[in-house]
Protein backbone atom coordinates (compact mmCIF):
# COMPACT_ATOMS: atom_id res chain seq x y z
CA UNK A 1 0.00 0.00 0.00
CA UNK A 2 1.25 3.62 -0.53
CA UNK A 3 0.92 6.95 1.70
CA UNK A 4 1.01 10.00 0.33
CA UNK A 5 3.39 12.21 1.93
CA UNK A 6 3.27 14.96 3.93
CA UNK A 7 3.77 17.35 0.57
CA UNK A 8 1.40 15.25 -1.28
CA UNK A 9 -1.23 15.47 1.62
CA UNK A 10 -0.47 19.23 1.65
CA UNK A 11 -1.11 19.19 -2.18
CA UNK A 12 -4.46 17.65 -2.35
CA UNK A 13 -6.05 19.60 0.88
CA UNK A 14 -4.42 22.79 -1.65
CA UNK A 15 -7.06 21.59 -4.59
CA UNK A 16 -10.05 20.58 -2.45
CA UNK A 17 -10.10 24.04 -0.58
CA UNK A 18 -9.67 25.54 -4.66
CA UNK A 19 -12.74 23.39 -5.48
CA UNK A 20 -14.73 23.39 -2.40
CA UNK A 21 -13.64 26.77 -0.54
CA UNK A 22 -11.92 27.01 2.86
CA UNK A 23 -9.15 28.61 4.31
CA UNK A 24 -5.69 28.01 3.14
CA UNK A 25 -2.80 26.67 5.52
CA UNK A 26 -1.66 24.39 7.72
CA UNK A 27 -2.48 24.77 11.67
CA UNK A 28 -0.24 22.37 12.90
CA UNK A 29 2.38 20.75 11.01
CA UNK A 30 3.00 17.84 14.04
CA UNK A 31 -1.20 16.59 13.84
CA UNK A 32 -0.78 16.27 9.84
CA UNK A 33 2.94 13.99 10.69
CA UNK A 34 1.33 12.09 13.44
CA UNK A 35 -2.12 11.76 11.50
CA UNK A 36 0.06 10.39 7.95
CA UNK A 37 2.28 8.58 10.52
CA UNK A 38 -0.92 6.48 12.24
CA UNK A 39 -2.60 5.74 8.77
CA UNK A 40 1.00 3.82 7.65
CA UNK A 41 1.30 1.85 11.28
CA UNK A 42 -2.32 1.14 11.79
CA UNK A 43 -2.01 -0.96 7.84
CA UNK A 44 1.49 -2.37 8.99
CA UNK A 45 0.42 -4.01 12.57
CA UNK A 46 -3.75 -5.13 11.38
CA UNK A 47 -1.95 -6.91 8.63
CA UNK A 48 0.67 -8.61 10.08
């Protein structure tokens, strides 16, 4: 399985607030890590 990456996730919230509307930026930088981070070890330890 691949994760996108914290410049990828940056990239696609980028083109839904374009499409959708919202406010541009990141609030904290360490939630979006630890968020990207959790996705990746959650797959890793229910599948093995």
């Amino acid at each position: 399985m691949i994760f996108p990456g914290k410049s990828a996730a940056i990239e696609i919230q980028s083109r839904l607030i374009e499409r959708y509307g919202g406010i541009h930026g990141l609030r904290d930088e360490g939630s979006l890590q630890s968020a990207l981070n959790a996705a990746e070890k959650r797959a890793y330890y229910e599948n093995h």
